[in-house]
C-alpha atoms as a PDB file:
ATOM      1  CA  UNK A   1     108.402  57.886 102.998  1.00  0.00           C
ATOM      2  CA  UNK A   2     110.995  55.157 103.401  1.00  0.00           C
ATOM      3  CA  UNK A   3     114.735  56.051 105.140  1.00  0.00           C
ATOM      4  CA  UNK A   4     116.163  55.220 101.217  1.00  0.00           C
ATOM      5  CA  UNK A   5     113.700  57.755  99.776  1.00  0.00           C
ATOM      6  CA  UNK A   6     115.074  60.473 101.956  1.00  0.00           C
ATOM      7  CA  UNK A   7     118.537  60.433 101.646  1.00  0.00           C
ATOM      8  CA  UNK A   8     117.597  61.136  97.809  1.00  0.00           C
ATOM      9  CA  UNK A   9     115.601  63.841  98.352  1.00  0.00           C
ATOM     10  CA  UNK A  10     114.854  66.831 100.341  1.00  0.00           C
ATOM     11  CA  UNK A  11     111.706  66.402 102.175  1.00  0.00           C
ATOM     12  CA  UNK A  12     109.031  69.315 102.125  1.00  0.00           C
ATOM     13  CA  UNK A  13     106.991  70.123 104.996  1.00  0.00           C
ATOM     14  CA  UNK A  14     104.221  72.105 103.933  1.00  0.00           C
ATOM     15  CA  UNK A  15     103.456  74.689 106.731  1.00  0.00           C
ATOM     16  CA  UNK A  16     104.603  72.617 109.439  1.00  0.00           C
ATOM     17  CA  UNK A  17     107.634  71.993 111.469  1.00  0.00           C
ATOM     18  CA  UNK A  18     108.921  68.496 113.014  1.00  0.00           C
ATOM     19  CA  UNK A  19     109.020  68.217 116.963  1.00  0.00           C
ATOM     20  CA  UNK A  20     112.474  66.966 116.766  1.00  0.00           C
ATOM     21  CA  UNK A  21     116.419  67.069 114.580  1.00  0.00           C
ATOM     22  CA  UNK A  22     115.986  65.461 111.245  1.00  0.00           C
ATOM     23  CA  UNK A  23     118.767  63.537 110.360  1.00  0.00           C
ATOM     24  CA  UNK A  24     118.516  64.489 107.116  1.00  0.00           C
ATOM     25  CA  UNK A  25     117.992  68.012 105.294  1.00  0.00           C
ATOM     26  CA  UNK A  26     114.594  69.054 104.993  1.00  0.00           C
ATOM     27  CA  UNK A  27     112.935  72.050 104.326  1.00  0.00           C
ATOM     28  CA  UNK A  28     109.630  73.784 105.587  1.00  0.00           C
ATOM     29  CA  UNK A  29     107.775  76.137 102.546  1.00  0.00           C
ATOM     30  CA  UNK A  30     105.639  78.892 104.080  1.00  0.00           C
ATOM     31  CA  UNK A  31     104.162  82.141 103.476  1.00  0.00           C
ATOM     32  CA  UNK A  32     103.418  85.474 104.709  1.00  0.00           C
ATOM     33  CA  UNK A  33      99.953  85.297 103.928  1.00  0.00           C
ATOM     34  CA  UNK A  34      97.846  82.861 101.174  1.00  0.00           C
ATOM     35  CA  UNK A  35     100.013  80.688  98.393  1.00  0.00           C
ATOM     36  CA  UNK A  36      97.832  83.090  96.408  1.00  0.00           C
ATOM     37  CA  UNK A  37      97.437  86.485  96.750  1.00  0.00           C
ATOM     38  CA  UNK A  38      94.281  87.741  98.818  1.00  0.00           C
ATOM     39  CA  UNK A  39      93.059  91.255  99.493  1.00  0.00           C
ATOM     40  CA  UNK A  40      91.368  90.414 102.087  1.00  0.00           C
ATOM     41  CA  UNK A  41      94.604  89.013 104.246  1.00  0.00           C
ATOM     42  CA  UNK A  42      95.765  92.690 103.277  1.00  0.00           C
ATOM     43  CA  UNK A  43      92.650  94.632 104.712  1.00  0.00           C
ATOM     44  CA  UNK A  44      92.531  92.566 108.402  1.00  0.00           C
ATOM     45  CA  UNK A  45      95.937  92.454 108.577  1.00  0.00           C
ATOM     46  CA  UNK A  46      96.103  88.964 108.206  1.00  0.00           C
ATOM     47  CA  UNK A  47     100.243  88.497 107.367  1.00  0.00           C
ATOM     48  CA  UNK A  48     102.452  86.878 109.883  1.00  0.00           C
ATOM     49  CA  UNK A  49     104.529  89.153 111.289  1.00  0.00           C
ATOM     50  CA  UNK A  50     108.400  89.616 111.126  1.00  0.00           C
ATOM     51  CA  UNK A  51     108.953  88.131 114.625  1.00  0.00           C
ATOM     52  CA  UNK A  52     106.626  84.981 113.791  1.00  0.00           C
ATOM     53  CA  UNK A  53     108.429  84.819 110.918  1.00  0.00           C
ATOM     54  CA  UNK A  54     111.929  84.674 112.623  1.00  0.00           C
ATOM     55  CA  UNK A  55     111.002  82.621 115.172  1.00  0.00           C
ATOM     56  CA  UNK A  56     109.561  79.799 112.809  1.00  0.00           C
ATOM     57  CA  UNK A  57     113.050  80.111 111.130  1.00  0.00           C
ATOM     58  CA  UNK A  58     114.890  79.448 113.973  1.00  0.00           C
ATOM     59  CA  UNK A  59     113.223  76.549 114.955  1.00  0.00           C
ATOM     60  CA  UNK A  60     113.483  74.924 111.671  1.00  0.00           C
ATOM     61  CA  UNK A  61     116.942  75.517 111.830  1.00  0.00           C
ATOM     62  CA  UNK A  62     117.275  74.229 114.921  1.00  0.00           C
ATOM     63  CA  UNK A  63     115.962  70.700 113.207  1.00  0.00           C
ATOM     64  CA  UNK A  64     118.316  70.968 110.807  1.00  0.00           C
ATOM     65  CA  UNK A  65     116.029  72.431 108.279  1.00  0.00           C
ATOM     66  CA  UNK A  66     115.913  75.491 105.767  1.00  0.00           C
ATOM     67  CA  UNK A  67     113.038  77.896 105.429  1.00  0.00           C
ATOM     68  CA  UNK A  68     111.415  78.366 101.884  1.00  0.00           C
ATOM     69  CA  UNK A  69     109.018  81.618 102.366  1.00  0.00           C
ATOM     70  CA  UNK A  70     106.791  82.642  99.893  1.00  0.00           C
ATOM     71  CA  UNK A  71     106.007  86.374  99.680  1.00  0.00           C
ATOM     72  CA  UNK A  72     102.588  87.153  98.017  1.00  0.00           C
ATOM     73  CA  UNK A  73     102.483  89.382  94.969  1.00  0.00           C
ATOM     74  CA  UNK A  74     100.067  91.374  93.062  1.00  0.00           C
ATOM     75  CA  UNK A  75      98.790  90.565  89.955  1.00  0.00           C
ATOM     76  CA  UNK A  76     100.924  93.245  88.588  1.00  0.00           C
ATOM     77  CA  UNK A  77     103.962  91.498  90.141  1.00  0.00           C
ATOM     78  CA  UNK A  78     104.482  93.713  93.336  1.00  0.00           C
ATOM     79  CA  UNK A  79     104.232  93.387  96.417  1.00  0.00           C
ATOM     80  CA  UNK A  80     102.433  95.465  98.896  1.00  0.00           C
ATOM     81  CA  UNK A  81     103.689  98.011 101.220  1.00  0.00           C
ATOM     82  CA  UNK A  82     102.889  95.850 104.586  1.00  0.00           C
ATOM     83  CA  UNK A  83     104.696  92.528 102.813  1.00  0.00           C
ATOM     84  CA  UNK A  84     107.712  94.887 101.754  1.00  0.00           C
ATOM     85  CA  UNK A  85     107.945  96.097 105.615  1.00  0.00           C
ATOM     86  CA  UNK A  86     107.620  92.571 106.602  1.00  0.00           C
ATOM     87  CA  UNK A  87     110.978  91.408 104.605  1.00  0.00           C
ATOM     88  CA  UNK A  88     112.390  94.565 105.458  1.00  0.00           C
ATOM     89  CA  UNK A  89     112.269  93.901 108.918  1.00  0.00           C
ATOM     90  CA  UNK A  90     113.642  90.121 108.616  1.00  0.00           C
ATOM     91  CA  UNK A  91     116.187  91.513 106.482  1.00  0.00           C
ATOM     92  CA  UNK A  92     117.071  94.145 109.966  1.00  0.00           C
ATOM     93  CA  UNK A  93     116.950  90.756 112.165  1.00  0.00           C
ATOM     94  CA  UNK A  94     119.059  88.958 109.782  1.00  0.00           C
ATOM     95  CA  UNK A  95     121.629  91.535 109.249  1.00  0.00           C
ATOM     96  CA  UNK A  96     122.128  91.148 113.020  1.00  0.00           C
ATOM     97  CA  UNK A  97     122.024  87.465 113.704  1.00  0.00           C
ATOM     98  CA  UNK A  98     122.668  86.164 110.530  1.00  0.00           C
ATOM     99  CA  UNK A  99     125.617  84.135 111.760  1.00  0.00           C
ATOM    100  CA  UNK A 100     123.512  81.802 114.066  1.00  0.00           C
ATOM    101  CA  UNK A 101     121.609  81.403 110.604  1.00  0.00           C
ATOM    102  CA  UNK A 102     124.119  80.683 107.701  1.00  0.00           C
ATOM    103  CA  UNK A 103     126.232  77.741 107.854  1.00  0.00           C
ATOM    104  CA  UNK A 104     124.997  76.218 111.315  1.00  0.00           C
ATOM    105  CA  UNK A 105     124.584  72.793 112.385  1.00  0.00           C
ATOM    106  CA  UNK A 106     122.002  71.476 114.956  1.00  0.00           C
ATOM    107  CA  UNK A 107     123.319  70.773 118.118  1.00  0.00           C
ATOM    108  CA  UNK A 108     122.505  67.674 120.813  1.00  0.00           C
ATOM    109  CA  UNK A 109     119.272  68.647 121.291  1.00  0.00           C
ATOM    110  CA  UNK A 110     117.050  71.344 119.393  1.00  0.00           C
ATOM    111  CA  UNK A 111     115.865  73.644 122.213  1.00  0.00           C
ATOM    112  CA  UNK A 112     114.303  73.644 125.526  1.00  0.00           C
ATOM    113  CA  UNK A 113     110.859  75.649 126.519  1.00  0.00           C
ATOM    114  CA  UNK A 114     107.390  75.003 126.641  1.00  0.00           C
ATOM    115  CA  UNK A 115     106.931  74.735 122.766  1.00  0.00           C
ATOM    116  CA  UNK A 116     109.774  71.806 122.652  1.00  0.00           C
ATOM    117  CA  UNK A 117     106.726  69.383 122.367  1.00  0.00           C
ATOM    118  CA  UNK A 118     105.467  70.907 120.003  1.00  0.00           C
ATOM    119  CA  UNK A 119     102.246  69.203 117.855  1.00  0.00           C
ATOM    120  CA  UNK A 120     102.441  66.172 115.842  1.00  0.00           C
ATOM    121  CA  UNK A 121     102.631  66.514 111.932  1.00  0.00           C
ATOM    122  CA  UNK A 122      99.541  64.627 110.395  1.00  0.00           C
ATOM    123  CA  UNK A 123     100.605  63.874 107.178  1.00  0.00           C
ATOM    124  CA  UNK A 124     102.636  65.904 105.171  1.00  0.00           C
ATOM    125  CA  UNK A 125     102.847  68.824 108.114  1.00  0.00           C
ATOM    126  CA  UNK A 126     100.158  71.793 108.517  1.00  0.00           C
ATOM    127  CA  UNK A 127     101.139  72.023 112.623  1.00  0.00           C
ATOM    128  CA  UNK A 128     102.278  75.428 111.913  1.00  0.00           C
ATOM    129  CA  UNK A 129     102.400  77.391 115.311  1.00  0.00           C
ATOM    130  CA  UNK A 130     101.066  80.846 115.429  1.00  0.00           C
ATOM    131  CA  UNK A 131     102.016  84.249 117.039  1.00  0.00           C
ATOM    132  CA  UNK A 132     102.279  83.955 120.728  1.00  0.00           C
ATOM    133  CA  UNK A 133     103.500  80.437 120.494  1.00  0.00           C
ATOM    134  CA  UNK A 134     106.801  80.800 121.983  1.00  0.00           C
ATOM    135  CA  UNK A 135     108.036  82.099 125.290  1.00  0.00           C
ATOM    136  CA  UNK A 136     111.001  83.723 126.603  1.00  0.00           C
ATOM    137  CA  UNK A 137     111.184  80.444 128.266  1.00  0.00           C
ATOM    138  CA  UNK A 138     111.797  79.302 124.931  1.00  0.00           C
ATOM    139  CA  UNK A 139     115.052  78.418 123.602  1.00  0.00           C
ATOM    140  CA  UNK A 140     116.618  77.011 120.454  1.00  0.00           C
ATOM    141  CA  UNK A 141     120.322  76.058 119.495  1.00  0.00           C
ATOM    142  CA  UNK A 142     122.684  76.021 116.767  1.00  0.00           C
ATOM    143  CA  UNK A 143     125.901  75.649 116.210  1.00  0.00           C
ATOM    144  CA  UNK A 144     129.073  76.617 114.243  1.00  0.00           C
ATOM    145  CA  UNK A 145     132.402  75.716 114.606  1.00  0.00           C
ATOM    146  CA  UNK A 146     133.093  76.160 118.337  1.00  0.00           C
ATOM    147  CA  UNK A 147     130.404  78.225 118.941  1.00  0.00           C
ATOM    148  CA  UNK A 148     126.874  77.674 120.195  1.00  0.00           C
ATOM    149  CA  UNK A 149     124.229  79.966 119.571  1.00  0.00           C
ATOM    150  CA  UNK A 150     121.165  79.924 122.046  1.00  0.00           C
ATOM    151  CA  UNK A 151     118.481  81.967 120.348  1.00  0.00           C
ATOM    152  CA  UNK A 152     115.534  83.165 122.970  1.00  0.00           C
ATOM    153  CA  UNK A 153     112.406  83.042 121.079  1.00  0.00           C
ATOM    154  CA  UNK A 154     110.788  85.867 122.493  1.00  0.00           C
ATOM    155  CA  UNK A 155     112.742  88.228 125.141  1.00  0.00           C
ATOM    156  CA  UNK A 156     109.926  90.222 125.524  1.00  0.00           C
ATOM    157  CA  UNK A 157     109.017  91.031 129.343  1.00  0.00           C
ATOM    158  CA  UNK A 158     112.184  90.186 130.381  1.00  0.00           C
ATOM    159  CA  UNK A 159     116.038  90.628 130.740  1.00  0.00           C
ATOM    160  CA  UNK A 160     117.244  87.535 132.633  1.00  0.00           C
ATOM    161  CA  UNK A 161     117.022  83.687 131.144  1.00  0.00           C
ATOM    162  CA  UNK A 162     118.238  80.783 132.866  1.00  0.00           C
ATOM    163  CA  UNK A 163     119.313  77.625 130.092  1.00  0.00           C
ATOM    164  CA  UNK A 164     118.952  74.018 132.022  1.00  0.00           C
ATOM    165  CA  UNK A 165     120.770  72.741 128.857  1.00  0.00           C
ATOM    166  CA  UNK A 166     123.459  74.692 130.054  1.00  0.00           C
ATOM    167  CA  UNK A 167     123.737  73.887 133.998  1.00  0.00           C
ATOM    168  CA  UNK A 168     126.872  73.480 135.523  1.00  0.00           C
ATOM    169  CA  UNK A 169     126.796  69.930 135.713  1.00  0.00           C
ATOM    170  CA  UNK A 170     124.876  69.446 132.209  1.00  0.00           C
ATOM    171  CA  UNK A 171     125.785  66.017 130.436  1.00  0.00           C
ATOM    172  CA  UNK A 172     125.353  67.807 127.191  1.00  0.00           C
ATOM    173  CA  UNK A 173     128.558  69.641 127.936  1.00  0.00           C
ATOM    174  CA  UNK A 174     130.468  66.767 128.459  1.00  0.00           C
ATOM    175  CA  UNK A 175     132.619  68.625 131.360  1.00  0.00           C
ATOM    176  CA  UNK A 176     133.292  71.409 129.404  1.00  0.00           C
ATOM    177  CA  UNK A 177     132.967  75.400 131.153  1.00  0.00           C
ATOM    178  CA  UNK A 178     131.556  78.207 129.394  1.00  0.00           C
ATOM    179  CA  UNK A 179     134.266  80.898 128.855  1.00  0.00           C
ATOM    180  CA  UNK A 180     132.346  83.199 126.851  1.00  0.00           C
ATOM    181  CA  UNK A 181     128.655  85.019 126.443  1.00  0.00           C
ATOM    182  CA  UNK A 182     128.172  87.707 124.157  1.00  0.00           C
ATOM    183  CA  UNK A 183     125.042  88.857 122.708  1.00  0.00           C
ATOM    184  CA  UNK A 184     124.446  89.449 118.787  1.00  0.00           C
ATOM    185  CA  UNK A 185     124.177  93.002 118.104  1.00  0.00           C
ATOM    186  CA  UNK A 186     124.275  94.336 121.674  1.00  0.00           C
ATOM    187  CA  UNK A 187     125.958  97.301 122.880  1.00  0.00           C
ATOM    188  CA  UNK A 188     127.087  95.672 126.411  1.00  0.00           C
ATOM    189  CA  UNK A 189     128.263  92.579 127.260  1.00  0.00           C
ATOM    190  CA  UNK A 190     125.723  89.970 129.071  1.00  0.00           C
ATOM    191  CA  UNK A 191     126.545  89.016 132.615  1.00  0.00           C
ATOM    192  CA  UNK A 192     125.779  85.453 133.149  1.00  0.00           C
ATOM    193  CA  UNK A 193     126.845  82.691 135.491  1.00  0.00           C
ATOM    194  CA  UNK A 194     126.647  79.326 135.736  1.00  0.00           C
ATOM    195  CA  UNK A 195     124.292  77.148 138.251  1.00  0.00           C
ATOM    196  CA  UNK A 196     123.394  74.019 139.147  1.00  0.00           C
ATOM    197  CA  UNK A 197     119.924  75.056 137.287  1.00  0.00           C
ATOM    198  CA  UNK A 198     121.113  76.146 134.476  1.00  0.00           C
ATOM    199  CA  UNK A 199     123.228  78.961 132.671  1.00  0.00           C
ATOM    200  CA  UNK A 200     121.820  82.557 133.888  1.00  0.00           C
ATOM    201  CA  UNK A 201     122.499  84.939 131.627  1.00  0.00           C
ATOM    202  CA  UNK A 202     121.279  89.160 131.818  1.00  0.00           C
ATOM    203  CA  UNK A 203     120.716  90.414 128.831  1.00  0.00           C
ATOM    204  CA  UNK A 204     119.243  93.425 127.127  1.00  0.00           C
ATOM    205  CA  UNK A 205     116.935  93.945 123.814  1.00  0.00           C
ATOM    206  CA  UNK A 206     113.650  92.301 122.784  1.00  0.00           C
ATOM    207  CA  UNK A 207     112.193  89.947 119.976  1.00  0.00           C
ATOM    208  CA  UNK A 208     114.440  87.106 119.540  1.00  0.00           C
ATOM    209  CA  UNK A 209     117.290  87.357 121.318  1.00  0.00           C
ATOM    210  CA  UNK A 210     121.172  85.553 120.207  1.00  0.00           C
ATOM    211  CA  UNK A 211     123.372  84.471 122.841  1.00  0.00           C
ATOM    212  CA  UNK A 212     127.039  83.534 121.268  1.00  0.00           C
ATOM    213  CA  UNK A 213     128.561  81.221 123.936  1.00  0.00           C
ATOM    214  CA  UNK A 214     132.113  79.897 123.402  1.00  0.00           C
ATOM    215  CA  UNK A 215     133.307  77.197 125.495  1.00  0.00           C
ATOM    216  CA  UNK A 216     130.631  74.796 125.503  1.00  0.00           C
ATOM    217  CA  UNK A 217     131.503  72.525 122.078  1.00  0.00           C
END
């Protein structure tokens, strides 16, 4: 695809995700379990599951792309009770941390973590990663406004993450000091300070984790 073609069109990514910010809008299409529906996916289990889900949105986002899910129906146009809990739980996460979601903008860089490499797309994507992918090493950013959102892909197993984007003496903050952590949907304010290795922040929860930071942008 030539640089002309895409500034006409948004590019799909079929079950994939880019290892890096597009410059241009671009949109991954996915699904819970088969573009079809399959009783079988049903019996085993076989769905991704609501955190998966979240965290693959958050990276895309991240790349400045959108997330096109497709939620497998019956042949009597329903869906199943474990896809229904599925959205219903997104739907929980989202009416949470919706705000690092809606109306965001990449920032410098994408992320940080062990899964920043990512794998290459071979043709028109299929790199999908699956559960257990990301690490509470793992970290994504967006931004709105004058806020930046760092979004830990997976809290689980601990309370404490330290951000090298976000070291005291960072060039991606251009000088700037962090006034302000708070933590999407918590009941207590993080304690965090900031180190020559990177921002240190407490927090509590699990699953993906938002950090609202003011100050940085």
């Amino acid at each position: 695809m030539s640089e002309d073609q895409r500034k006409a069109i948004v590019w799909d990514i079929e079950k994939g995700i880019p290892n890096e910010i597009l410059p241009y809008t671009w949109q991954c299409c996915t699904c819970l379990g088969g573009w079809h529906y399959d009783r079988g996916l049903y019996n085993r289990d076989g769905y991704k599951k609501s955190q998966l889900v979240v965290q693959l949105l958050m990276d895309i986002v991240s790349k400045n792309g959108n997330l096109l899910l497709s939620v497998p129906l019956r042949g009597n146009g329903s869906i199943d009770d474990k896809a229904e809990k599925i959205v219903e739980e997104i739907g929980e996460w989202m009416s949470v941390n919706s705000e690092s979601v809606f109306d965001t903008r990449p920032w410098k860089v994408f992320g940080e973590g062990p899964s920043v490499k990512g794998s290459a797309m071979k043709g028109q994507g299929f790199n999908e990663p699956g559960s257990g992918h990301y690490t509470n090493e793992d970290i994504r950013f967006t931004t709105k406004g004058d806020v930046l959102y760092a979004i830990v892909m997976d809290s689980k197993g601990t309370t404490t993450v330290n951000i090298a984007s976000l070291a005291k003496d960072s060039p991606l903050l251009n000088g700037r000091k962090i006034k302000q952590i708070s933590q999407l949907g918590a009941t207590k304010t993080p304690t965090w300070k900031q180190k020559k290795e990177g921002l240190s922040v407490d927090f509590e929860g699990e699953g993906v984790v938002v950090l609202k930071i003011e100050g940085a942008l």
